[in-house]
N, C-alpha and C. Protein backbone atom coordinates (compact mmCIF):
# COMPACT_ATOMS: atom_id res chain seq x y z
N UNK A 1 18.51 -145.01 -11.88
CA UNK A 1 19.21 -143.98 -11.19
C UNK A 1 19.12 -144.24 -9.70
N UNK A 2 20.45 -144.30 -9.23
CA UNK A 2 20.42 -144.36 -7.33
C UNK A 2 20.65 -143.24 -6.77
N UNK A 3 19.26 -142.81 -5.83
CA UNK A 3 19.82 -141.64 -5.04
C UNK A 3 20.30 -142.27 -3.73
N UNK A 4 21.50 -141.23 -3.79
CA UNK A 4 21.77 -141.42 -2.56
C UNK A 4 21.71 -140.63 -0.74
N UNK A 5 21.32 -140.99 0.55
CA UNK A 5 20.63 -140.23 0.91
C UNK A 5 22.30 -139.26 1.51
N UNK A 6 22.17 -138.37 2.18
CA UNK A 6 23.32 -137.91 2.66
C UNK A 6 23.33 -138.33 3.95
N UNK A 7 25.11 -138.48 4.28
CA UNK A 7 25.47 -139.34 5.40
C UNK A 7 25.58 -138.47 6.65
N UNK A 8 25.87 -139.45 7.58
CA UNK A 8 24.82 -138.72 8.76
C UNK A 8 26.19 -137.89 9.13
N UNK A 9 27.57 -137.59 8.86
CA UNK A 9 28.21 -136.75 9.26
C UNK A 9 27.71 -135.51 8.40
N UNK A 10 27.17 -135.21 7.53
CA UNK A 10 26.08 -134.13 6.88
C UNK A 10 25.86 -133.58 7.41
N UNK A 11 24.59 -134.48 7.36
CA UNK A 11 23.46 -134.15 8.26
C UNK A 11 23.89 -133.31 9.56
N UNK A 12 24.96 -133.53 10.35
CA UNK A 12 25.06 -133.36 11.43
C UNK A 12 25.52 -131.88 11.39
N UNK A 13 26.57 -131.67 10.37
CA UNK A 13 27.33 -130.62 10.25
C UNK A 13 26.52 -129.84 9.31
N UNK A 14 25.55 -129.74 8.87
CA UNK A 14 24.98 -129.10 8.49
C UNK A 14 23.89 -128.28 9.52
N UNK A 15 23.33 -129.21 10.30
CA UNK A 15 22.69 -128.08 11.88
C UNK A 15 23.30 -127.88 12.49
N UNK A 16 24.64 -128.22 12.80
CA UNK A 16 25.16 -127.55 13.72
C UNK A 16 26.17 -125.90 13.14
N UNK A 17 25.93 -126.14 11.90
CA UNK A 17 26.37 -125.01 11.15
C UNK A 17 26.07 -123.55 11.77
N UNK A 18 24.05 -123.10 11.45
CA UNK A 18 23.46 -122.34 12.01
C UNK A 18 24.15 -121.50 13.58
N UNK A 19 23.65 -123.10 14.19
CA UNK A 19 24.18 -122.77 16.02
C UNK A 19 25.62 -122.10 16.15
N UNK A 20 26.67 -122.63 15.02
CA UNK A 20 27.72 -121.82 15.34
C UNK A 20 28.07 -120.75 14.62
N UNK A 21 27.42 -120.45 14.00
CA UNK A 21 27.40 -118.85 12.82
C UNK A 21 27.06 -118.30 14.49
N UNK A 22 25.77 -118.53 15.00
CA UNK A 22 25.10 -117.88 15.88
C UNK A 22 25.81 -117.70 17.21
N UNK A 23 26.48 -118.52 17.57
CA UNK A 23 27.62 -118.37 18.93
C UNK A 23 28.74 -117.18 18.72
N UNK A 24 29.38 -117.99 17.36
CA UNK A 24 30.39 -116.61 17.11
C UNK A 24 30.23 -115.58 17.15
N UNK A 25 28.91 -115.16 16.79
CA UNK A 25 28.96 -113.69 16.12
C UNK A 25 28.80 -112.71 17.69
N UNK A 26 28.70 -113.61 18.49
CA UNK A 26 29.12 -112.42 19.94
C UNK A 26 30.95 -112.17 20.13
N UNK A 27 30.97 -112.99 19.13
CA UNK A 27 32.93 -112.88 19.38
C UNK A 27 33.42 -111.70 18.57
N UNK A 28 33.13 -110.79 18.26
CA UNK A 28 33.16 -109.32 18.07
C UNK A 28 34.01 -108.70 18.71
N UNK A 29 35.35 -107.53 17.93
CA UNK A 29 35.01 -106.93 19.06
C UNK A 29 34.39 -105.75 19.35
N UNK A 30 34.87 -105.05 20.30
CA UNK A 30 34.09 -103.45 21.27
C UNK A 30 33.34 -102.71 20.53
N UNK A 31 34.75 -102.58 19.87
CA UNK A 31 34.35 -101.45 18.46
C UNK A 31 33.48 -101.97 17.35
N UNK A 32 33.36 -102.80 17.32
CA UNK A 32 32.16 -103.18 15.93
C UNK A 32 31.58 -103.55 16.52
N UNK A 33 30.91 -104.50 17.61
CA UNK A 33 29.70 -104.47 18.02
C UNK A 33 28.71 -103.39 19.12
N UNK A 34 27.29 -103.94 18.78
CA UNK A 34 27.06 -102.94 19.86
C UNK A 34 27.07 -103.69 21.36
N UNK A 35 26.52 -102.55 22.19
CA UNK A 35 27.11 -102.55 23.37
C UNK A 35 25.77 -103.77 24.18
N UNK A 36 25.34 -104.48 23.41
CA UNK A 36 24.45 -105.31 23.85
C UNK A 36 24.41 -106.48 22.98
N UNK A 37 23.43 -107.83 23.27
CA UNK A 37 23.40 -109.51 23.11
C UNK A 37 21.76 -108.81 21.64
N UNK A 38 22.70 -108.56 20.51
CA UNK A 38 21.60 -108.70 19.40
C UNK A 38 21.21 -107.25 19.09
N UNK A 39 21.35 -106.29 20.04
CA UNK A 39 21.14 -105.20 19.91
C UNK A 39 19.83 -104.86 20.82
N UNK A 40 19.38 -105.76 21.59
CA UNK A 40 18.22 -105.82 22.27
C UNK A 40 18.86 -105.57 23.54
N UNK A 41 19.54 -106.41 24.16
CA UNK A 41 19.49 -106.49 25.73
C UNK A 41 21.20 -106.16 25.83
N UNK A 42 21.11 -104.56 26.76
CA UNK A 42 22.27 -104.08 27.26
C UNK A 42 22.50 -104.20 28.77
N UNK A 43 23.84 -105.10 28.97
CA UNK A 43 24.16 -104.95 30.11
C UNK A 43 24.34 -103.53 31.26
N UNK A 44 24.18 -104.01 32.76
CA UNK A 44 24.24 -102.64 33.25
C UNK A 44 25.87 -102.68 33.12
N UNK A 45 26.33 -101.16 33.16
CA UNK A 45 28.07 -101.05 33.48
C UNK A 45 28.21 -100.00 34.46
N UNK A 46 28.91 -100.30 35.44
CA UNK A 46 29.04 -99.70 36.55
C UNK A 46 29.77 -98.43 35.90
N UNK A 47 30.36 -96.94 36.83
CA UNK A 47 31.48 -96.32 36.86
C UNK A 47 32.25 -96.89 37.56
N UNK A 48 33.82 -96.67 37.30
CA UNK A 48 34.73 -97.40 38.09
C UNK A 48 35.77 -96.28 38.46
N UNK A 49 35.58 -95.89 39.14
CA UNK A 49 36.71 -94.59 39.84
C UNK A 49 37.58 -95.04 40.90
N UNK A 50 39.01 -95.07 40.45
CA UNK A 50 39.87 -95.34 40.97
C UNK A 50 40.79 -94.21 41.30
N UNK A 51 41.50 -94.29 42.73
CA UNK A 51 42.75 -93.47 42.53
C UNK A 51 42.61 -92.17 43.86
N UNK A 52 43.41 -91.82 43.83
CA UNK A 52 43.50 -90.45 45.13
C UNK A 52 43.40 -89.17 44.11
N UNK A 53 41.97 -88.27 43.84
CA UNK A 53 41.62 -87.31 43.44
C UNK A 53 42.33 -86.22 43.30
N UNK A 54 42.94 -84.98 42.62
CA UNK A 54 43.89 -84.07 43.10
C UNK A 54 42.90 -83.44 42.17
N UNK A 55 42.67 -81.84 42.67
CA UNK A 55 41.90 -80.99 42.29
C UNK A 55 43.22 -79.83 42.18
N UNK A 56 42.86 -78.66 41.12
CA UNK A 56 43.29 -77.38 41.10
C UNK A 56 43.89 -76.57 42.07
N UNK A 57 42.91 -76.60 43.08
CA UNK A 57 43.06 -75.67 44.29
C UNK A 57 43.85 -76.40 44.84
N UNK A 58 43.87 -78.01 45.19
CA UNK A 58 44.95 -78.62 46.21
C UNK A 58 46.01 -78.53 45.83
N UNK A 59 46.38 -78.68 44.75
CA UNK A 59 47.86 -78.57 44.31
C UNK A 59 48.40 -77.10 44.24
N UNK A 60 47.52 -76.32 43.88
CA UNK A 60 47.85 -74.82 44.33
C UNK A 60 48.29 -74.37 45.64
N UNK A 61 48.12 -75.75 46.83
CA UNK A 61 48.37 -75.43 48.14
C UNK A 61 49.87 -75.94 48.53
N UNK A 62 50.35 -77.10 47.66
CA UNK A 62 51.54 -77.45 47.84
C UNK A 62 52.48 -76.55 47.47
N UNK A 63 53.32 -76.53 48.48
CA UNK A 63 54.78 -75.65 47.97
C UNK A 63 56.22 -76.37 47.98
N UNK A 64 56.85 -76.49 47.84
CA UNK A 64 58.54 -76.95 47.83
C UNK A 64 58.52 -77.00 49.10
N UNK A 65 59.63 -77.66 49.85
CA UNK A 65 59.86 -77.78 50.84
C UNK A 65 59.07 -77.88 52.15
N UNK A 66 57.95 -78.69 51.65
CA UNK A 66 56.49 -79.28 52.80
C UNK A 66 57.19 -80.25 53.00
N UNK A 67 56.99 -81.03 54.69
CA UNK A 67 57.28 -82.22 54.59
C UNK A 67 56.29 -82.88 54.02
N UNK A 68 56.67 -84.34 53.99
CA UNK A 68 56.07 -85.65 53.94
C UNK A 68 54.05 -85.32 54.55
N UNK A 69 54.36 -85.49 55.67
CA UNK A 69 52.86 -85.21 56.15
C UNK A 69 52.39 -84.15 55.60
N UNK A 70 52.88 -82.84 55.58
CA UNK A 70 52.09 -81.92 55.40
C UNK A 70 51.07 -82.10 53.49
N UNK A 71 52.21 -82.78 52.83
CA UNK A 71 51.98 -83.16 51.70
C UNK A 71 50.44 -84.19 51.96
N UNK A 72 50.69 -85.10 52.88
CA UNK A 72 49.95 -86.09 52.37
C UNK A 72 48.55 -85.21 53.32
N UNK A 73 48.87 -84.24 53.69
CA UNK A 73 47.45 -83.17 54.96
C UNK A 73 47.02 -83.17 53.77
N UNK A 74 47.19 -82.38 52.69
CA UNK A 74 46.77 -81.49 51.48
C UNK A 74 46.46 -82.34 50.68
N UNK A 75 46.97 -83.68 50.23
CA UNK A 75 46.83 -84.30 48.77
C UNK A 75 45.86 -85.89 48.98
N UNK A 76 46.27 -86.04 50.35
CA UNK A 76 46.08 -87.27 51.01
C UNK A 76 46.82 -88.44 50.49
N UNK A 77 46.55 -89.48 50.70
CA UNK A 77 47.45 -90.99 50.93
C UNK A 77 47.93 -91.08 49.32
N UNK A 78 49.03 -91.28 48.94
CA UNK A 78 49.56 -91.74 47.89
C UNK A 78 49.06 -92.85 47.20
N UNK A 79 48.63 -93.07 46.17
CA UNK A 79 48.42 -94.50 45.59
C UNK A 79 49.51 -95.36 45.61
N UNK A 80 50.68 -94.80 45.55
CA UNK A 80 51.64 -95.63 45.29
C UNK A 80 53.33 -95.60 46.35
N UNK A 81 53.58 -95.63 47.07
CA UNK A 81 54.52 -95.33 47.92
C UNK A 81 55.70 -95.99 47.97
N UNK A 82 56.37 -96.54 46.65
CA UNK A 82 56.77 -97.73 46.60
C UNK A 82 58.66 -97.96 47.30
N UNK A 83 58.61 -98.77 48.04
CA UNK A 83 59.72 -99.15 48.90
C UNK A 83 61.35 -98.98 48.04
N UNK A 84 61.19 -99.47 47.10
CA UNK A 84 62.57 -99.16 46.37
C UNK A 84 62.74 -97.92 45.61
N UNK A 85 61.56 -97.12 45.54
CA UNK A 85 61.69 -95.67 45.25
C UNK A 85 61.01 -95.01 46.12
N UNK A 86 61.92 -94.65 47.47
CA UNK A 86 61.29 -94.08 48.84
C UNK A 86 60.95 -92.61 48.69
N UNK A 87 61.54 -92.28 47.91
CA UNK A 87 61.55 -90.83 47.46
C UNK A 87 60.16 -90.38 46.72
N UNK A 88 60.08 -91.19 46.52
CA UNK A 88 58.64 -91.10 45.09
C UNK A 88 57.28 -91.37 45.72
N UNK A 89 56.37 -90.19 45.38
CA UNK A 89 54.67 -90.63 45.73
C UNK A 89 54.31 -90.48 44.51
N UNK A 90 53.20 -91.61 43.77
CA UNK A 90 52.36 -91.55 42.73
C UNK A 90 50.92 -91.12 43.26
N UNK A 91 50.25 -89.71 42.75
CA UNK A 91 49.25 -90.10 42.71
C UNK A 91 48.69 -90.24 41.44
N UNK A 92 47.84 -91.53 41.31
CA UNK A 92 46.84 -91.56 40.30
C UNK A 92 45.62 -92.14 40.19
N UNK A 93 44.57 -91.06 39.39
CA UNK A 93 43.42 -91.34 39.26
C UNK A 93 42.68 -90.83 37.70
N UNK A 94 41.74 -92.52 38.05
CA UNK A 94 41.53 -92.71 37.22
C UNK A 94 39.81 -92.94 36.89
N UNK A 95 39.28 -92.25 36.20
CA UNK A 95 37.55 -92.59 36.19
C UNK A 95 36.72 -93.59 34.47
N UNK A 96 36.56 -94.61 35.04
CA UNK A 96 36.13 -95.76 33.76
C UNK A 96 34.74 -95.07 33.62
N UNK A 97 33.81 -94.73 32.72
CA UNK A 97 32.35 -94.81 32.07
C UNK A 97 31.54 -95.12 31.12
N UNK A 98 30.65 -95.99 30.97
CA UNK A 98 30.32 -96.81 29.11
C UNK A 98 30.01 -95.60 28.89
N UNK A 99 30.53 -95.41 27.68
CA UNK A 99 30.24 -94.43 26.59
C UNK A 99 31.33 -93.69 26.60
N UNK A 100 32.18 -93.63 27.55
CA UNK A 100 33.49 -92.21 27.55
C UNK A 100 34.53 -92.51 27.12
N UNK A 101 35.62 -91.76 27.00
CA UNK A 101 36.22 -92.59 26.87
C UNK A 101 37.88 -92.23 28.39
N UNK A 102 38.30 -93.02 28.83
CA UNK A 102 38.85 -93.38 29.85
C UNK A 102 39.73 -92.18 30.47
N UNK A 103 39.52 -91.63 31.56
CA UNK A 103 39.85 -90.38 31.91
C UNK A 103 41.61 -90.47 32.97
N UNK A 104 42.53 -90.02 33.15
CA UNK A 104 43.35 -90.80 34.26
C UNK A 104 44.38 -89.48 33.76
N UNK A 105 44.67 -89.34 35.51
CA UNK A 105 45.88 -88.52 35.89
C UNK A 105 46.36 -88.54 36.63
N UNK A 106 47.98 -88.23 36.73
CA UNK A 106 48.70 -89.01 36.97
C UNK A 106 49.94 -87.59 37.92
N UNK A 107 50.04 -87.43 38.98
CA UNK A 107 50.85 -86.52 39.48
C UNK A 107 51.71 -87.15 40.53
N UNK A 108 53.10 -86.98 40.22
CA UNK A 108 54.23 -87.44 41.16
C UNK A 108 55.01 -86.61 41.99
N UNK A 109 55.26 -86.70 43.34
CA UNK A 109 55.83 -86.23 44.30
C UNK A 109 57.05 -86.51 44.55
N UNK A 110 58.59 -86.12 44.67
CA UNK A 110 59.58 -86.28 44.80
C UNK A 110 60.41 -85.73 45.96
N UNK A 111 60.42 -86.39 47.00
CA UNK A 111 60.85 -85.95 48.12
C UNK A 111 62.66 -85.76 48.31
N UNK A 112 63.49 -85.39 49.22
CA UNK A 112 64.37 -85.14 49.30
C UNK A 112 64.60 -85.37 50.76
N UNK A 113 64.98 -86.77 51.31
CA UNK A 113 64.80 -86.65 53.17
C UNK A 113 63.43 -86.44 53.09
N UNK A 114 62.77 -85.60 54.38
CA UNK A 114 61.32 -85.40 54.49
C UNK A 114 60.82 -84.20 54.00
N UNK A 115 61.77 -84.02 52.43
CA UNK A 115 60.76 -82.29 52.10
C UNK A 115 60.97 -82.46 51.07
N UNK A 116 59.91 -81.87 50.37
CA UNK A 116 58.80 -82.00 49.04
C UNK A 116 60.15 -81.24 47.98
N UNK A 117 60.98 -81.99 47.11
CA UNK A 117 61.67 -81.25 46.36
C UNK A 117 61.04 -80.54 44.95
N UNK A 118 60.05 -81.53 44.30
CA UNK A 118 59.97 -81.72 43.30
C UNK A 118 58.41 -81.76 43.40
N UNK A 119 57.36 -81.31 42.02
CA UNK A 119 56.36 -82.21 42.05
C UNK A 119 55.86 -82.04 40.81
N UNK A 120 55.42 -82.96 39.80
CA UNK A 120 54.92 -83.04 38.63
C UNK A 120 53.61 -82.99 38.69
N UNK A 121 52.67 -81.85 37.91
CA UNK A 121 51.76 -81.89 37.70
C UNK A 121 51.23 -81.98 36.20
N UNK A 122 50.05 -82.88 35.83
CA UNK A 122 49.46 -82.35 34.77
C UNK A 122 48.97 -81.00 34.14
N UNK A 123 48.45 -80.76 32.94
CA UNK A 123 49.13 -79.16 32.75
C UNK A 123 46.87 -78.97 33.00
N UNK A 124 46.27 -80.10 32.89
CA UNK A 124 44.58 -80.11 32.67
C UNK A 124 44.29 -80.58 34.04
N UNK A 125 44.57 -79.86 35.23
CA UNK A 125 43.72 -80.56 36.12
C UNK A 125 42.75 -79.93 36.13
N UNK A 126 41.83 -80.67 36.76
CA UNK A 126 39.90 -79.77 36.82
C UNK A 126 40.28 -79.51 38.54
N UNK A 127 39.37 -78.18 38.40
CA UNK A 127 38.85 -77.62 39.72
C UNK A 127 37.84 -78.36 40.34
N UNK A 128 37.34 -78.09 41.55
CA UNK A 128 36.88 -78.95 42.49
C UNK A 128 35.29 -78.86 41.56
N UNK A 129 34.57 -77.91 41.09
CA UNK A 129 33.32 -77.79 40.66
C UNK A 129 33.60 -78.82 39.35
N UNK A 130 34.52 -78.50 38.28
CA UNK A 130 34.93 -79.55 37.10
C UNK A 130 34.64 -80.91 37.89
N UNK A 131 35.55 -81.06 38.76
CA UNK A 131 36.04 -82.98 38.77
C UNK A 131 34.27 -83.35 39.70
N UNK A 132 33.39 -82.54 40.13
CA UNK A 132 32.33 -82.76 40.47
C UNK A 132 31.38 -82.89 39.52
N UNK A 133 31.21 -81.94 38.70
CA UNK A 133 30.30 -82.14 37.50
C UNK A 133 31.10 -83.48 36.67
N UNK A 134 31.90 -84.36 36.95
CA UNK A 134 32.70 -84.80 35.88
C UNK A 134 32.02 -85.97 36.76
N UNK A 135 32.11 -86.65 37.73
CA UNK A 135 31.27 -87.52 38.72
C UNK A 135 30.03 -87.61 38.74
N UNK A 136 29.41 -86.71 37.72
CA UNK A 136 27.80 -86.56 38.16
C UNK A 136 27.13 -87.60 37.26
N UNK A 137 26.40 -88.58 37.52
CA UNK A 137 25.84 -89.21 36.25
C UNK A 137 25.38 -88.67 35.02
N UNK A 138 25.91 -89.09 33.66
CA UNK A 138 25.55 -88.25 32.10
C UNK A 138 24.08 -88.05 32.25
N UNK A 139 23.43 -87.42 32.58
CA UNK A 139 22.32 -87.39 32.11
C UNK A 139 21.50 -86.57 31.77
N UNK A 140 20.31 -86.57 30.79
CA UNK A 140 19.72 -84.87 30.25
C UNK A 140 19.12 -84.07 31.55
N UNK A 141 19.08 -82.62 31.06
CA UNK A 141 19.05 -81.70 32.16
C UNK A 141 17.93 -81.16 32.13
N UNK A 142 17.23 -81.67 33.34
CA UNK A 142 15.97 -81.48 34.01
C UNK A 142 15.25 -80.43 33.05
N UNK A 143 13.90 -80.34 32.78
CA UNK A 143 12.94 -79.52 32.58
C UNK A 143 12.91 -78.26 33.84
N UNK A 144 13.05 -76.99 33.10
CA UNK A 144 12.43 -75.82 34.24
C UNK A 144 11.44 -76.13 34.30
N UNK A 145 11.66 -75.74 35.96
CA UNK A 145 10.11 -75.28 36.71
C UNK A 145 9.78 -74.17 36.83
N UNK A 146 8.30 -74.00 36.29
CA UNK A 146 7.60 -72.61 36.34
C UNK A 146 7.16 -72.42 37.63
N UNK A 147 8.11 -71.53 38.78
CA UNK A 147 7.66 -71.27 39.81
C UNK A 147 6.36 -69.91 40.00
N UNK A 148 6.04 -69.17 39.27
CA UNK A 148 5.34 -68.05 39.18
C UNK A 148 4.16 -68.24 38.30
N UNK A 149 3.27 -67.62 38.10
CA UNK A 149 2.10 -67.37 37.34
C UNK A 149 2.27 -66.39 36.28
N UNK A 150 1.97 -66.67 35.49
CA UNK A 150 2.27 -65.39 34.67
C UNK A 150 1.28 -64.55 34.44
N UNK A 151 1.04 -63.38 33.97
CA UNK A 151 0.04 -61.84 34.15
C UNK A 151 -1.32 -62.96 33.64
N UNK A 152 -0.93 -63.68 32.40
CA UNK A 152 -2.64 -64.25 31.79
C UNK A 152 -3.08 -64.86 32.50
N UNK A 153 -2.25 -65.84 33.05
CA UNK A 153 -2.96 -67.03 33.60
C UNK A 153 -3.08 -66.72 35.26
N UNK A 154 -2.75 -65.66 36.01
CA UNK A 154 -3.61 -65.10 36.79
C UNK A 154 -4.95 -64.02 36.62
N UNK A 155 -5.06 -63.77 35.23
CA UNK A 155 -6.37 -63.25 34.71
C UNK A 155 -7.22 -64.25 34.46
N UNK A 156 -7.05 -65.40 33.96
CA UNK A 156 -7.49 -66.82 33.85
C UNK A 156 -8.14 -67.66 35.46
N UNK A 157 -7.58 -66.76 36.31
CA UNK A 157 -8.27 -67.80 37.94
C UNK A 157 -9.05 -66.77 37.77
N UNK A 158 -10.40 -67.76 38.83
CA UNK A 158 -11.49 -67.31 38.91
C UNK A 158 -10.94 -66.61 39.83
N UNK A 159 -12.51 -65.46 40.62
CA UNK A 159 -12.24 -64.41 40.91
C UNK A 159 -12.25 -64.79 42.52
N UNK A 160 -11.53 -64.42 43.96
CA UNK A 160 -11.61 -64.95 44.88
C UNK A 160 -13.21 -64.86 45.81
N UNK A 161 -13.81 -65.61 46.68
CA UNK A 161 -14.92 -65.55 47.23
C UNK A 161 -14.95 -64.36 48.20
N UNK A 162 -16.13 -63.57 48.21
CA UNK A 162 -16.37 -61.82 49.16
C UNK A 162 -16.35 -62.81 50.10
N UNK A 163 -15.61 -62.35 51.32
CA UNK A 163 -15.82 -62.61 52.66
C UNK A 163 -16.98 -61.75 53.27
N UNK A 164 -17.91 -62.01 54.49
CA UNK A 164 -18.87 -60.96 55.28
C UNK A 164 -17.90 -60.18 55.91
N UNK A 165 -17.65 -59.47 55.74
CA UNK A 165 -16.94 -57.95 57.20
C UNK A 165 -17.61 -58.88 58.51
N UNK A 166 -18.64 -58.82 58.43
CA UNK A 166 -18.83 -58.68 60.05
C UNK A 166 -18.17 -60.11 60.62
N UNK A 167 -18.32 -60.97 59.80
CA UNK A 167 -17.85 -62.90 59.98
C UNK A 167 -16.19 -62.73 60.63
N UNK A 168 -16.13 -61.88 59.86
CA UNK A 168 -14.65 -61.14 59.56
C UNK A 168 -14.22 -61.11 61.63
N UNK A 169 -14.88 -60.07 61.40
CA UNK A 169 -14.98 -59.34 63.00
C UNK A 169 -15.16 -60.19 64.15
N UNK A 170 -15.59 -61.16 64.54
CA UNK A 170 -16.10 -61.77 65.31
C UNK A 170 -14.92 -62.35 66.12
N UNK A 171 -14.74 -62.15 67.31
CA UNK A 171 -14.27 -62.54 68.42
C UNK A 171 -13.82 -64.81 67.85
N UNK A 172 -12.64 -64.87 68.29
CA UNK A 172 -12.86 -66.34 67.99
C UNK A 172 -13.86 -66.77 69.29
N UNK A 173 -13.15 -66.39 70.66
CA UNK A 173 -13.83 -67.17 71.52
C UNK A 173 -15.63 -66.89 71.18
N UNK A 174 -16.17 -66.35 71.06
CA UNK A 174 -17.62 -65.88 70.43
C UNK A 174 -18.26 -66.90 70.48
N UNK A 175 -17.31 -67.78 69.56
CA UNK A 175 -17.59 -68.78 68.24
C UNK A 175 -17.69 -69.97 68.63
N UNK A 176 -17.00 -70.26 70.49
CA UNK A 176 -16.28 -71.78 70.81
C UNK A 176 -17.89 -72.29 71.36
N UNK A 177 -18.17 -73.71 70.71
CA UNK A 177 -18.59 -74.59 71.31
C UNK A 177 -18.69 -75.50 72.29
N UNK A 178 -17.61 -75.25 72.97
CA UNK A 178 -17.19 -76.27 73.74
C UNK A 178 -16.19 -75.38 74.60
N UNK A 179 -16.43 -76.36 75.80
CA UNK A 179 -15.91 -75.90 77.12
C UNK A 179 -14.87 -75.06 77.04
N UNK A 180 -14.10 -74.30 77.93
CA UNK A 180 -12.74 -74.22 78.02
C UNK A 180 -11.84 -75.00 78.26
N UNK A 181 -10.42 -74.97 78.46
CA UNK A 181 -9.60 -75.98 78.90
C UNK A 181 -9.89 -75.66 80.37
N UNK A 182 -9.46 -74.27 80.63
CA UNK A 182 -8.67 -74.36 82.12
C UNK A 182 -9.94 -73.30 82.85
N UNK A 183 -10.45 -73.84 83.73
CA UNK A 183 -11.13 -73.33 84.75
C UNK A 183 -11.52 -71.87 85.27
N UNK A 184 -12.47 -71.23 85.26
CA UNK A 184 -12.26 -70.02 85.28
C UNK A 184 -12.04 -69.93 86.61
N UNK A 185 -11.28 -68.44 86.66
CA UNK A 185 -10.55 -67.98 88.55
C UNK A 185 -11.21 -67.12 89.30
């Protein structure tokens, strides 16, 4: 009986088998893997906030027939101002966060000459306290602090030290060791 040994293109493709099971399997995507190399080591991910902000109250300040500036006093700089639609301001903004999922709104200005004809708003904008808490990093909410003592545990301190009355009484200067500053007159 001849054995025969296996040839070295085998051999070869047989270790390099392992290494590439092991390369691929980062080729995943978003949604089925996790958000880290093995489940061990997670990259940092920034927030990415893009865009000219429009809050509740600001758009509550726009009226029809503002010019141009007064619009951009109240809303500020347009994201988008674009030359072949002179008429048109985009604003939009937009806030990226790992774990969220992608936030973006989108309000357009339609001018007429230099006054505000038109303006599209979303029907969900957040108020200035919303789109602030909405900026704030996710994170759990602090432990209270017990600023006070409560009835037991001021029955629980020891009892304070008797002062002497008379120690009490005593003149500070009485007491001074040492010279005066300023010269007597």
């Amino acid at each position: 009986m001849i054995s025969r040994a296996p040839a070295p293109f085998c051999r070869a493709a047989l270790c390099l088998l392992p290494a590439a099971l092991l390369l691929t399997a980062g080729c995943a995507t978003r949604e089925q893997s996790s958000d880290g190399f093995l489940g061990l080591i997670t990259p940092y991910r920034i927030d990415i906030v893009q865009g000219t902000a429009v809050t509740r109250e600001q758009a509550a300040l726009v009226k029809l027939g503002m010019t141009r500036s007064q619009v951009r006093e109240l809303l500020g700089s347009p994201l988008l101002a674009d030359m072949f639609h002179h008429d048109r301001w985009d604003y939009v903004f937009t806030i990226r966060r790992p774990g969220t999922a992608l936030q973006r709104r989108s309000i357009v200005a339609h001018f007429e000459g230099d006054s505000l004809k038109k303006i599209d708003l979303p029907e969900s904008l957040p108020s200035e306290n919303e789109f602030v808490a909405a900026l704030v990093p996710l994170r759990s909410a602090p432990a209270a602090r017990v600023l006070e003592l409560s009835d037991e545990q001021r029955k629980g301190l020891p009892a304070p030290k008797k002062v002497d009355p008379a120690a009490a009484t005593t003149p500070l200067g009485a007491a001074r060791s040492y010279p005066p500053l300023e010269p007597p007159q």
